[in-house]
Protein backbone atom coordinates (compact mmCIF):
# COMPACT_ATOMS: atom_id res chain seq x y z
CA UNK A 1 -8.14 11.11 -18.20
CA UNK A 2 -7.73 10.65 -22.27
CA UNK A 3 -4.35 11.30 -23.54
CA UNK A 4 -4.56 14.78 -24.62
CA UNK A 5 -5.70 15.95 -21.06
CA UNK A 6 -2.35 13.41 -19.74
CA UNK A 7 0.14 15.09 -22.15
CA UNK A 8 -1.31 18.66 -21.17
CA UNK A 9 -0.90 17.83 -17.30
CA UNK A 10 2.63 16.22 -17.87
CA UNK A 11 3.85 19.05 -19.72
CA UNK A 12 2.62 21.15 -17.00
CA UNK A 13 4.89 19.77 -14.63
CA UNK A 14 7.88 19.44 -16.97
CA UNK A 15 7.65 15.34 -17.06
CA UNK A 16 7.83 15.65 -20.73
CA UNK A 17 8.07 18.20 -23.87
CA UNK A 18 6.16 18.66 -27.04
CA UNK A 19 9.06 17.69 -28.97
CA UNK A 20 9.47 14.40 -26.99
CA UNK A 21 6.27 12.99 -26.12
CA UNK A 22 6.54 10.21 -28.37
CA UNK A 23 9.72 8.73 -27.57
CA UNK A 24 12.63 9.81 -24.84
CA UNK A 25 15.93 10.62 -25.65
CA UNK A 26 17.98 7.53 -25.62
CA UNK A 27 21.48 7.08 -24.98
CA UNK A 28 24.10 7.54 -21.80
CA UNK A 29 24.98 10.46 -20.23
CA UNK A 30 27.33 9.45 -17.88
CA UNK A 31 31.19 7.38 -17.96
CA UNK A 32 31.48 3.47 -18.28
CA UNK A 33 30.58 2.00 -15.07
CA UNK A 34 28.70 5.30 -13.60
CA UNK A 35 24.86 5.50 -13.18
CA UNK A 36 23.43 8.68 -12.58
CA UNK A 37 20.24 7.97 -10.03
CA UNK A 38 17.58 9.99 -8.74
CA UNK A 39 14.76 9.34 -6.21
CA UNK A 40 11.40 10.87 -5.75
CA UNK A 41 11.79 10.98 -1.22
CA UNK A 42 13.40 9.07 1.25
CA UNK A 43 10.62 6.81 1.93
CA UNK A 44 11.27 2.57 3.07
CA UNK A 45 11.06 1.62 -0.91
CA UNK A 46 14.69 3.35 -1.01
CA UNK A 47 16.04 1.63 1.51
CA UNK A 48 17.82 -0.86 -0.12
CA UNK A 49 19.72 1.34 -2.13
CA UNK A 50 20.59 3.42 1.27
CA UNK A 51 22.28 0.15 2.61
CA UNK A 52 24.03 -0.93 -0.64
CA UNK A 53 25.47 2.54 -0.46
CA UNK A 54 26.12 2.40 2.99
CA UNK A 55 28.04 -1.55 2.38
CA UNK A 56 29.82 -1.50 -0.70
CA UNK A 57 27.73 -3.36 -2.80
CA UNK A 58 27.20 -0.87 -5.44
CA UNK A 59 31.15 -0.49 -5.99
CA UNK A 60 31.95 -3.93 -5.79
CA UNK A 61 29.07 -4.94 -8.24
CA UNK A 62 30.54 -2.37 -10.61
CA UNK A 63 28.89 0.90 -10.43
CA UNK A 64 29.16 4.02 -8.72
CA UNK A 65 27.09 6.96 -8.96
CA UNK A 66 27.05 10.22 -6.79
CA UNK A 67 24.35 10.59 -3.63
CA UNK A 68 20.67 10.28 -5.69
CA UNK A 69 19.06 13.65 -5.52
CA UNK A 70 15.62 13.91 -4.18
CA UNK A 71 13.29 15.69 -6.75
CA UNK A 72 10.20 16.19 -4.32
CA UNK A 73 7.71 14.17 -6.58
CA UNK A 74 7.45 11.96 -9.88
CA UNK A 75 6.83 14.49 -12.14
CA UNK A 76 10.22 16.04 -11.36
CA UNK A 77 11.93 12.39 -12.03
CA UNK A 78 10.20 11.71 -15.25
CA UNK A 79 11.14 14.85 -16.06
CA UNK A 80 14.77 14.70 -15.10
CA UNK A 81 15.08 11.13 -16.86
CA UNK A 82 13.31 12.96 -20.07
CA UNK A 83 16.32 15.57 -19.55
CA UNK A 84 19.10 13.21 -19.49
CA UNK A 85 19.72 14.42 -16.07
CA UNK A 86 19.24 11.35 -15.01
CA UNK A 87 19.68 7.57 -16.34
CA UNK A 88 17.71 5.65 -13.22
CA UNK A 89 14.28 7.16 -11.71
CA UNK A 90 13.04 6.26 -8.13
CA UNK A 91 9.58 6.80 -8.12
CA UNK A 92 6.17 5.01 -7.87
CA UNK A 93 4.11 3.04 -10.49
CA UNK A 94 1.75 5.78 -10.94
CA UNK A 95 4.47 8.13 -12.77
CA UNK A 96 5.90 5.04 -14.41
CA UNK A 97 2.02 3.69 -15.77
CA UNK A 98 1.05 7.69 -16.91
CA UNK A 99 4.45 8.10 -18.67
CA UNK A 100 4.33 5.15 -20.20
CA UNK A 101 0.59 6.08 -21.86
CA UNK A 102 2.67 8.79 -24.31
CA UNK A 103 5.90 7.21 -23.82
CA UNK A 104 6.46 4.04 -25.64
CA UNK A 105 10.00 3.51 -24.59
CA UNK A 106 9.56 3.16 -20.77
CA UNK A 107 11.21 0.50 -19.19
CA UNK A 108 11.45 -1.06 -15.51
CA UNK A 109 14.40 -1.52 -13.32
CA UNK A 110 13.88 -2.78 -10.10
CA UNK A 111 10.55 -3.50 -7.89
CA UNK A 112 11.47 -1.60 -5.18
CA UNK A 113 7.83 -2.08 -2.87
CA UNK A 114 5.62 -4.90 -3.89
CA UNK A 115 2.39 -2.70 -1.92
CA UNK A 116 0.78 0.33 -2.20
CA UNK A 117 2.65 1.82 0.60
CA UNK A 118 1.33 5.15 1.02
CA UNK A 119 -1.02 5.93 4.33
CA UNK A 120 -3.94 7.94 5.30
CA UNK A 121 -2.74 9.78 8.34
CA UNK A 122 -4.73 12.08 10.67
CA UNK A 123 -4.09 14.84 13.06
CA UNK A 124 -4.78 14.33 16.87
CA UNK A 125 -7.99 16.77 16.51
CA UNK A 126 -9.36 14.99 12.96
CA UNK A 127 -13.14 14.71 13.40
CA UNK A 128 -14.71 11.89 11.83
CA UNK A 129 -15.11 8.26 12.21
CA UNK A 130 -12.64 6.30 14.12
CA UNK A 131 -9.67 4.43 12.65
CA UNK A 132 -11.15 1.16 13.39
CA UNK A 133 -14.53 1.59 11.67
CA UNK A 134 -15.31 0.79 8.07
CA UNK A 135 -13.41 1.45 5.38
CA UNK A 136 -16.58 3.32 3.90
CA UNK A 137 -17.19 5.42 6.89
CA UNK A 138 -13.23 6.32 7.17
CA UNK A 139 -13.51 7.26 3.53
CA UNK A 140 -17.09 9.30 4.11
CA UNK A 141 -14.80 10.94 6.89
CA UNK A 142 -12.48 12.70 4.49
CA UNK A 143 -15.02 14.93 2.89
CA UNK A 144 -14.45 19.16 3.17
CA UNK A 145 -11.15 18.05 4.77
CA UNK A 146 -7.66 19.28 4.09
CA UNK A 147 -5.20 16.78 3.05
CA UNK A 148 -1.78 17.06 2.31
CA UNK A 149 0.05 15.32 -0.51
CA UNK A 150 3.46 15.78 -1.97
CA UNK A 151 1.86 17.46 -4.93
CA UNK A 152 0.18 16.72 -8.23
CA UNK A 153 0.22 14.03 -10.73
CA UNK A 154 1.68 11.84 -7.47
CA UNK A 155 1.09 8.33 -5.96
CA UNK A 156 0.48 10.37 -2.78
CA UNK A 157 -2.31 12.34 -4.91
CA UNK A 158 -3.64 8.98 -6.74
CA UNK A 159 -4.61 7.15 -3.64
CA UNK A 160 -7.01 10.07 -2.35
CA UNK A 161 -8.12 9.45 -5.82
CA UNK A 162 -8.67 6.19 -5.41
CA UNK A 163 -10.54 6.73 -2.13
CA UNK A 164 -12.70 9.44 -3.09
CA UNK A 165 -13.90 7.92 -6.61
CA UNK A 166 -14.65 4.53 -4.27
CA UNK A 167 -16.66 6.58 -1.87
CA UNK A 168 -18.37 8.34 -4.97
CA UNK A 169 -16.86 11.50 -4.71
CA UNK A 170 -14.18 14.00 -6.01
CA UNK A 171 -10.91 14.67 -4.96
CA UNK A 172 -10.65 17.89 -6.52
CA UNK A 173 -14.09 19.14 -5.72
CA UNK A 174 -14.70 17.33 -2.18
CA UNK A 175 -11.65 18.03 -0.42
CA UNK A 176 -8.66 20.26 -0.39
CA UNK A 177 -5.85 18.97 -1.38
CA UNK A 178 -2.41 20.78 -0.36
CA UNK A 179 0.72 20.34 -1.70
CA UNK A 180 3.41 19.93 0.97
CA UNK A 181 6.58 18.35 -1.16
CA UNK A 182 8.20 15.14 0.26
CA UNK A 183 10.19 15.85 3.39
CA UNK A 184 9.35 14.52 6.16
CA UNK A 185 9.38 16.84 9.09
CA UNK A 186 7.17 19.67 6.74
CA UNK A 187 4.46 16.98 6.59
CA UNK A 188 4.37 16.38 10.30
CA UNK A 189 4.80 19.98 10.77
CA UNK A 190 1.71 20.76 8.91
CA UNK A 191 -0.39 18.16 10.12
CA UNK A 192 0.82 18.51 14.11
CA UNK A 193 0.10 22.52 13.21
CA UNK A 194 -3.58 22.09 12.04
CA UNK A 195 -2.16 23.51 8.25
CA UNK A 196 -3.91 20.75 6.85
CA UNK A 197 -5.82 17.54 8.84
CA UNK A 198 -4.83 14.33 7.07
CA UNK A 199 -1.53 13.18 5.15
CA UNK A 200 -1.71 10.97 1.97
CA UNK A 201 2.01 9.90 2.22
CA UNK A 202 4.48 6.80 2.43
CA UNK A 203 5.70 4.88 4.66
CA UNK A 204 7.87 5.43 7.14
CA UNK A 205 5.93 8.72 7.63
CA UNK A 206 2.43 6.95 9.24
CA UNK A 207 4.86 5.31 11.71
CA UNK A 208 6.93 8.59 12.71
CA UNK A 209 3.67 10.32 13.38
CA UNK A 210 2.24 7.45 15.80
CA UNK A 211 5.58 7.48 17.09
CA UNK A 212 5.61 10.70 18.01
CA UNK A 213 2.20 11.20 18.83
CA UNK A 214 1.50 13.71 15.93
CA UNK A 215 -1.06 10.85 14.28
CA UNK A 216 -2.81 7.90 13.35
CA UNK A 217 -2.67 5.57 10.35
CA UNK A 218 -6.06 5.88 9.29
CA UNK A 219 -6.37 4.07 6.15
CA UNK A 220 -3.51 1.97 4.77
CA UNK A 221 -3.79 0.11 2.14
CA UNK A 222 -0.63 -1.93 2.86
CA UNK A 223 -2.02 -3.13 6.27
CA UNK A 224 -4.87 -4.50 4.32
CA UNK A 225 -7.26 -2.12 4.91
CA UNK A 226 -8.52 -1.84 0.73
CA UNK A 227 -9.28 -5.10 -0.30
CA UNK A 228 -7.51 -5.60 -4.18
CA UNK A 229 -4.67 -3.41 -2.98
CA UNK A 230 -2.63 -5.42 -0.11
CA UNK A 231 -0.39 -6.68 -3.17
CA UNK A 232 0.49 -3.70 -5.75
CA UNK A 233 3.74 -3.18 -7.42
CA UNK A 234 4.34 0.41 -6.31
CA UNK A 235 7.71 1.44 -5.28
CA UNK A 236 9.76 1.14 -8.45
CA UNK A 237 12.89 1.96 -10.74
CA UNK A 238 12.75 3.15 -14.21
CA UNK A 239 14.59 4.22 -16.82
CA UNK A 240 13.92 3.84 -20.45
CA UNK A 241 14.72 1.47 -23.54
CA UNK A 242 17.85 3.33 -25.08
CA UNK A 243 19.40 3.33 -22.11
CA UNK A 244 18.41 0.17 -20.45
CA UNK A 245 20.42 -1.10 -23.81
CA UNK A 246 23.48 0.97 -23.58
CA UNK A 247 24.13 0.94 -20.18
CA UNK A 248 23.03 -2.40 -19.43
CA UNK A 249 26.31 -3.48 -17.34
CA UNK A 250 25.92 -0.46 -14.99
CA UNK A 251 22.13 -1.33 -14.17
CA UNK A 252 22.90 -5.39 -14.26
CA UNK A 253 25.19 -4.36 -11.60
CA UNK A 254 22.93 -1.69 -9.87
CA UNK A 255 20.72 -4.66 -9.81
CA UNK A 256 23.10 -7.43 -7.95
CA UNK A 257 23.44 -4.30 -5.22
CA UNK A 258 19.71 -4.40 -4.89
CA UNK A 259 19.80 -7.90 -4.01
CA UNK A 260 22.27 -8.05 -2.06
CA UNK A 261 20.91 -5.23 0.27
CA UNK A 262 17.40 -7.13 -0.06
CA UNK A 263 19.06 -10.21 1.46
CA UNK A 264 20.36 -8.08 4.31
CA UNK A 265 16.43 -7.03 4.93
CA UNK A 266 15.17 -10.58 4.62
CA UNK A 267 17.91 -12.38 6.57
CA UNK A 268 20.72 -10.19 7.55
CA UNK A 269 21.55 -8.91 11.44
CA UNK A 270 18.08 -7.40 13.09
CA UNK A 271 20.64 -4.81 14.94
CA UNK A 272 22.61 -3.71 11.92
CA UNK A 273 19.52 -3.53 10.00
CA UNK A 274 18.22 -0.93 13.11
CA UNK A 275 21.19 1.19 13.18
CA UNK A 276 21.05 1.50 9.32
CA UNK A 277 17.15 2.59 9.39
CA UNK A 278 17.82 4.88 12.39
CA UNK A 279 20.62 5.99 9.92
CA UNK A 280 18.67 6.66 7.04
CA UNK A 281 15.57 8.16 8.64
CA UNK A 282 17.27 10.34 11.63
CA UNK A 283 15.05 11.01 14.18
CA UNK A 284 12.38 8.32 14.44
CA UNK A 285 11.92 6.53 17.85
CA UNK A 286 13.60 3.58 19.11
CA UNK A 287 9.80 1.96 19.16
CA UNK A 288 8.93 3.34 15.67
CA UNK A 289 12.04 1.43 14.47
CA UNK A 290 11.33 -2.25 15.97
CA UNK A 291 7.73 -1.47 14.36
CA UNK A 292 8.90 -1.10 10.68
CA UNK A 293 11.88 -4.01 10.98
CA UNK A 294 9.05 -6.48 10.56
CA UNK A 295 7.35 -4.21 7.90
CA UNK A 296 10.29 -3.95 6.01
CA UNK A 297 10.24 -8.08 5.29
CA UNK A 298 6.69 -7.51 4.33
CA UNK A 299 6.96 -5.30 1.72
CA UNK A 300 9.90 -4.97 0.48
CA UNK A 301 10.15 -8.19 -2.01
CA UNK A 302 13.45 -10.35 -2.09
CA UNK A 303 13.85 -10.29 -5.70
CA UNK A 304 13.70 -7.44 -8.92
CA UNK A 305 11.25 -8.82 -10.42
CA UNK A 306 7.10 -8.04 -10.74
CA UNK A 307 4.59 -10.77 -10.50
CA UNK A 308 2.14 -10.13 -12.90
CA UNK A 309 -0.79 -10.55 -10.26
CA UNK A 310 1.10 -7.16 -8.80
CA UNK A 311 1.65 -5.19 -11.67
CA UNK A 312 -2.05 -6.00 -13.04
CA UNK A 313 -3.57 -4.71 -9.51
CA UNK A 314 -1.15 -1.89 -9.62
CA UNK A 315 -2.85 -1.18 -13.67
CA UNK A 316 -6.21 -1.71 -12.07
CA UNK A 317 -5.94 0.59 -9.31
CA UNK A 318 -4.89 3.94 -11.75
CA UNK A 319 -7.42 2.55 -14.22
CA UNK A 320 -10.05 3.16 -11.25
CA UNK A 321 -8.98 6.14 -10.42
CA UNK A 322 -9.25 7.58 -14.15
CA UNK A 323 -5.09 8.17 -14.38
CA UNK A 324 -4.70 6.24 -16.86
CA UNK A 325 -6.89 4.86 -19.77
CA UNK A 326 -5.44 1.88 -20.49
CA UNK A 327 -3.05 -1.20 -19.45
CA UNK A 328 0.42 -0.12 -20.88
CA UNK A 329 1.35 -4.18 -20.88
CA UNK A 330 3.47 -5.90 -18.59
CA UNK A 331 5.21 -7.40 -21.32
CA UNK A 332 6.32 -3.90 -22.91
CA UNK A 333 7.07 -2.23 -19.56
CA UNK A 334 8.83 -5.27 -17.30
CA UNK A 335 11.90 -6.46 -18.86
CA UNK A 336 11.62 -10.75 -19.80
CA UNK A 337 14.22 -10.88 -16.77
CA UNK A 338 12.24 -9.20 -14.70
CA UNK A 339 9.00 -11.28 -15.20
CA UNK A 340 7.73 -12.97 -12.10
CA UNK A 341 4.50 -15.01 -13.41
């Protein structure tokens, strides 16, 4: 994808304008010691800011914001930090690396996910090769089949992508792809249904689906199942320069929260840490939850920062998949604080 075809499909979702391709609008929106926050879903790379909420740590760090609203997919948070609707963006690298190829003022937060956290699920009734047989053969699999995704221009979108181009095919000509939006229980819906059969979605959704008997994890690339892609910045926050500068109290302290609530994940009560997940995703199964607890150490890193060995892979894999050109530079996009070498 060359630039002008990456402007055209960002202004097509609203991520950016003609006028302000070049450079964001920078500045504050919002009061001394307020953030306002929005997230892409209510997938596991949120979860820390769900139990900072939840304990205090955001006030008491000093910053409040109100509840982060949940824009559905990145194209809708670019375009809402673009807007000044928004000073902090939850989303995934993928927005944050195709932004950042007409953006030059992009800037990261936080590394929310340190994998590429977003499963191949199937239906009950998929027909193809097994989940235990070669990555090739599960890839093969997917041809002619409907898959849903949160919608275009997403992570959820870039990793059948990914897939297809590995398995020398196209995602746009060799399957159907179906955009769902981010909640939850429409994606089961439309995959226990027979609307579509396969999900290209994150984490905790693969889990609630074996859980409840609606699915299988097919291909994940978290588990290990795509060699190059076990270790992937993905989950991330970002914001750009201007404001990184002038509000750079509120997100130093948005950033103490972070870890704080990562130490609760790493080390903190195995109970409380339950109730809070059952909390935060309503409705998964007592089982489902003891299965992501461990998960949750995994991939969710202790610190802010990005090692460079993640962020590269993370460059490499959109590279791959033709959604982006070239490496923005982890120098220009990660903060010096934020370096992990």
């Amino acid at each position: 994808m060359n630039r002008r075809q990456l402007v055209k499909s960002l202004l097509a979702t609203g991520a950016v304008t003609l006028t302000g391709a070049g450079c964001a609008e920078s500045g504050a929106s919002t009061a001394v010691g307020k953030l306002a926050v929005g997230q892409v879903s209510t997938s596991i790379a949120f979860f820390p800011m769900f139990i900072a909420t939840k304990k205090g740590y955001f006030k008491e760090e000093g910053v409040t914001f109100g509840d982060p609203p949940i824009l559905g997919n990145g194209s809708k948070v670019a375009a809402a930090l673009k807007s000044g609707s928004i000073e902090l963006g939850g989303s995934v690298m993928t927005d944050v690396l195709k932004l950042s190829q007409i953006q030059s003022d992009i800037r990261l937060v936080a590394n929310l996910v340190d994998k590429y956290y977003i499963d191949i699920i199937t239906g009950t009734k998929f027909e193809g090769a097994a989940a235990n047989a070669p990555l090739e053969k599960r890839i093969a699999a997917l041809r002619g089949k409907k898959i849903g995704i949160t919608g275009p221009g997403s992570g959820t979108e870039a990793l059948v992508v990914y897939l297809f181009t590995k398995g020398g095919m196209d995602a746009k000509k060799d399957a159907e792809l179906v955009n769902l939006g981010s909640e939850p229980p429409a994606a089961l819906g439309a995959l226990k249904g027979g609307q579509v059969d396969a999900l290209s979605f994150a984490q905790p959704l693969a889990q609630q689906a074996e859980g409840t008997d609606v699915g299988t994890t097919y291909i994940s690339p978290a588990r290990g199942d795509i060699p190059g892609l076990v270790n992937a910045s993905h989950g991330v926050i970002f914001t750009t320069q201007g404001i990184l500068k002038d509000k750079a109290k509120e997100i130093a302290a948005f950033q103490r929260a972070l870890v704080r609530a990562r130490g609760d994940i790493h080390g903190g009560d195995s109970a409380e840490l339950k109730k809070l997940l059952a909390e935060y995703r309503s409705g998964m199964p007592d089982a489902t939850l003891d299965a992501l607890l461990p998960q949750l150490k995994d991939e969710i890193p202790a610190t802010n920062g990005f090692k460079r060995s993640s962020f590269d892979a993370a460059v490499e894999f959109h590279k791959f998949s033709g959604l982006i050109e070239k490496d923005p530079g982890y120098d220009r996009l990660v903060p010096a604080n934020l370096r992990e070498q």
